[in-house]
C-alpha atoms as a PDB file:
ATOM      1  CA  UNK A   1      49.771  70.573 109.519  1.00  0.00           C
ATOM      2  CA  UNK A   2      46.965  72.366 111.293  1.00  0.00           C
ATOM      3  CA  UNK A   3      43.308  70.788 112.092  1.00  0.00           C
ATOM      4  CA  UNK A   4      42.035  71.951 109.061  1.00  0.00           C
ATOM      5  CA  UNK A   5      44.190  70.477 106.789  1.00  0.00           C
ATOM      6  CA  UNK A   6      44.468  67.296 108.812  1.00  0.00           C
ATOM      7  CA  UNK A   7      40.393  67.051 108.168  1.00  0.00           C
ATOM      8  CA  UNK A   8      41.039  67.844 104.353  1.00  0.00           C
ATOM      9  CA  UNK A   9      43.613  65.185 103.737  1.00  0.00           C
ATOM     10  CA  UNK A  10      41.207  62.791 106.361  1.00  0.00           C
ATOM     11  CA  UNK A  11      38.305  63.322 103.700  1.00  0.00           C
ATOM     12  CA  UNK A  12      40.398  62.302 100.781  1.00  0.00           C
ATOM     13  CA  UNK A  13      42.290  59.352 102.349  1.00  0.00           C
ATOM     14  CA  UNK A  14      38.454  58.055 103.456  1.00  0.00           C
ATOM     15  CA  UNK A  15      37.052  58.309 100.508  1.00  0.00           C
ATOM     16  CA  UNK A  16      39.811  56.926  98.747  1.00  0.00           C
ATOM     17  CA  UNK A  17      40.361  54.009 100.559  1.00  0.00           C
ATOM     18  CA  UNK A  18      36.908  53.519 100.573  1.00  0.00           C
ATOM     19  CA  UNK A  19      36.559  53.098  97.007  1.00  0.00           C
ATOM     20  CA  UNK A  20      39.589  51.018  96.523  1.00  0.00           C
ATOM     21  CA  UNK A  21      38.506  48.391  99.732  1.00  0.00           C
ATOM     22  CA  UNK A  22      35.112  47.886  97.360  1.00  0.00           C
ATOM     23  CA  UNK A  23      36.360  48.364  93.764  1.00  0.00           C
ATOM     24  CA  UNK A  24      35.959  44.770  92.870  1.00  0.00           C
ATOM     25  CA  UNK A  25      32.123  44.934  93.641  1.00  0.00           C
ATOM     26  CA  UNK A  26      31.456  47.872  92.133  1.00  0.00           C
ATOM     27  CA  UNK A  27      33.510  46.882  89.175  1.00  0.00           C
ATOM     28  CA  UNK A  28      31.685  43.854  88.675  1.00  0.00           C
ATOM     29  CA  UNK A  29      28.221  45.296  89.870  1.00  0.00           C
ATOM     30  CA  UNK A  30      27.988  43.486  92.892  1.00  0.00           C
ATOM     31  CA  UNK A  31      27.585  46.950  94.777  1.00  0.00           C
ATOM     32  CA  UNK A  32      23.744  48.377  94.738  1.00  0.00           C
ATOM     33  CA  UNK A  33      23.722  51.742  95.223  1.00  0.00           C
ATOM     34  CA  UNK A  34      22.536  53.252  97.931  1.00  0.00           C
ATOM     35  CA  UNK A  35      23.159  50.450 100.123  1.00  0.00           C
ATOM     36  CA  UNK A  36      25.820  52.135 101.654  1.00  0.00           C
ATOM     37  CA  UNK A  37      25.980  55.911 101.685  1.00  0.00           C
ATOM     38  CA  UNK A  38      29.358  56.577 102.419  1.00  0.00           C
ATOM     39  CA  UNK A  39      30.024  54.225  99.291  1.00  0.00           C
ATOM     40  CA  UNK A  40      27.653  56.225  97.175  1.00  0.00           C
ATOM     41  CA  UNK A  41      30.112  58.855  98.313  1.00  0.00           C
ATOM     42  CA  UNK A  42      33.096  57.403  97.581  1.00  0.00           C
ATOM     43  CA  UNK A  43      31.680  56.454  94.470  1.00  0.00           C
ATOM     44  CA  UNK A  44      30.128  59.601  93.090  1.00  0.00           C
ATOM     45  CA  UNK A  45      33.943  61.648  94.457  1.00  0.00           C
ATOM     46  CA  UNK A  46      36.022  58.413  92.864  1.00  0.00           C
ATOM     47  CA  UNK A  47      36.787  60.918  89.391  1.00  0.00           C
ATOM     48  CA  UNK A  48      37.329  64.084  91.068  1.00  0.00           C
ATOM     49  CA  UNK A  49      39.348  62.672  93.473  1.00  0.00           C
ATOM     50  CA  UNK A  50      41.848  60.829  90.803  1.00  0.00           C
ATOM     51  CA  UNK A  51      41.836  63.999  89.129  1.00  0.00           C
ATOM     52  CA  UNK A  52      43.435  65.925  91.967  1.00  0.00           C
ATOM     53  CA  UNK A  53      46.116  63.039  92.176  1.00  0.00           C
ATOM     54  CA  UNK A  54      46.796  63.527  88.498  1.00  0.00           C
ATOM     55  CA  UNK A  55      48.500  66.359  87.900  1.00  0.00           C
ATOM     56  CA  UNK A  56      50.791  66.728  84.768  1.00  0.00           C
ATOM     57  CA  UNK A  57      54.301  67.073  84.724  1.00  0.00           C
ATOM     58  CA  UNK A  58      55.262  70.406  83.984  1.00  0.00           C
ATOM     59  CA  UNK A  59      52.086  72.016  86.348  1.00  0.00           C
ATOM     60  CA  UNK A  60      53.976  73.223  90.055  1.00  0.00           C
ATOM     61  CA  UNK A  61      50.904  72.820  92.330  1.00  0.00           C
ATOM     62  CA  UNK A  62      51.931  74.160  96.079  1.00  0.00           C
ATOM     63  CA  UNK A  63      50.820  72.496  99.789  1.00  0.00           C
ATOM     64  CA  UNK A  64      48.819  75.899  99.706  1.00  0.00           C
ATOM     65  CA  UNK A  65      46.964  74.969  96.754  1.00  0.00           C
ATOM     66  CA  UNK A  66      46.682  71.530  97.145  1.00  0.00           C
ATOM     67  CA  UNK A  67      44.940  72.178 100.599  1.00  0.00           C
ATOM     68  CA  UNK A  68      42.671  74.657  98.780  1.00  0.00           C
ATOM     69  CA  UNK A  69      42.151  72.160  96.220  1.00  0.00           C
ATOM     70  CA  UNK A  70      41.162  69.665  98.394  1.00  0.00           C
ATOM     71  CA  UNK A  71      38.738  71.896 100.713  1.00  0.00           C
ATOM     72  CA  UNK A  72      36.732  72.748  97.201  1.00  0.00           C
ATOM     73  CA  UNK A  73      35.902  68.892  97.120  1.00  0.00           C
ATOM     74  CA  UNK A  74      34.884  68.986 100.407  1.00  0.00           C
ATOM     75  CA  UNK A  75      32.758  71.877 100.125  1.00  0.00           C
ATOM     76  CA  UNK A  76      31.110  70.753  97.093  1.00  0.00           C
ATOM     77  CA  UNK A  77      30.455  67.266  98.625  1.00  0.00           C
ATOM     78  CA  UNK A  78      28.675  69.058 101.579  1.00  0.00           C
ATOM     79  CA  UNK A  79      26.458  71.026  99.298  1.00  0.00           C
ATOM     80  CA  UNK A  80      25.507  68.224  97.132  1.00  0.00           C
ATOM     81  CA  UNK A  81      24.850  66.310 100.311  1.00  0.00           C
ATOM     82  CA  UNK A  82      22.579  69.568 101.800  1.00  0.00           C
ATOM     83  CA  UNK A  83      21.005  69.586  98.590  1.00  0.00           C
ATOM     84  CA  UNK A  84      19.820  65.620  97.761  1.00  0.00           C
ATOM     85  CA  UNK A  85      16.213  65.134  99.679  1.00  0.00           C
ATOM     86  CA  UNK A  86      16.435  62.682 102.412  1.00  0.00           C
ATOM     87  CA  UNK A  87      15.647  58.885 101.069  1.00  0.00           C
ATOM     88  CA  UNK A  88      12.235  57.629 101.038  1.00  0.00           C
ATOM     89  CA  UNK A  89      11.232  55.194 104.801  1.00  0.00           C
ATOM     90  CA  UNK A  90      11.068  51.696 104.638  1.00  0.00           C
ATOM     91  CA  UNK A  91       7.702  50.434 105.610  1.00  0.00           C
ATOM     92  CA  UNK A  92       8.843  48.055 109.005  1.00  0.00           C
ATOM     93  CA  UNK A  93       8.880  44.148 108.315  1.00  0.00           C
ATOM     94  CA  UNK A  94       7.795  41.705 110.739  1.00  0.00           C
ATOM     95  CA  UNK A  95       9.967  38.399 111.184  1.00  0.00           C
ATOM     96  CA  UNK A  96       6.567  36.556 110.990  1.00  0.00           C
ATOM     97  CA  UNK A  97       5.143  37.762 107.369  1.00  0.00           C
END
C-alpha cells in the first residue's frame, strides 16, 4: 500500500474510531459541539463514512475504487474545513473574577 493510501485508510480509521470511543456521549447528548473539533469531525463524517462501509451485496467495488472512494471524503472534508470561518475568540478569564 503506498503513502497515499496509507493516509486515506489513516483518515477513515481516525475518524471512525473517534466516533465510536465517544458514541455514548453523543448519543445521550453529553457531547457539546464544538468542544472538540476533531469530534465535530468525526461527527459531521459519522454517515458518509458508514455509507462507504455499506455496500450491498451484489455491487463489486475494487481496492482501486475504494481508495478513490475514500480520497473523495477526504477531499471534501478539507474543503468544508477551508471553507467554515475560523471560530469566534474567547475573551481571557482571570482566576480572580
Amino acid at each position: 500500500m503506498g503513502k497515499e493510501n496509507q493516509q486515506r485508510v489513516s483518515f477513515f480509521r481516525k475518524n471512525y474510531s473517534l466516533y465510536q470511543q465517544n458514541r455514548d456521549l453523543i448519543n445521550v447528548g453529553a457531547y457539546q459541539t464544538g468542544s472538540d473539533a476533531e469530534i465535530d469531525r468525526a461527527i459531521q463524517l459519522q454517515p458518509e463514512l458508514l455509507k462507504f462501509l455499506a455496500q450491498d451485496m451484489n455491487q463489486a467495488v475494487s481496492l482501486a475504487e475504494s481508495y478513490t472512494q475514500l480520497e473523495q471524503m477526504m477531499n471534501r472534508q478539507m474543503t468544508n474545513k477551508a471553507s467554515r470561518p475560523a471560530p469566534a475568540a474567547q475573551p481571557a478569564t482571570s482566576a480572580n473574577g
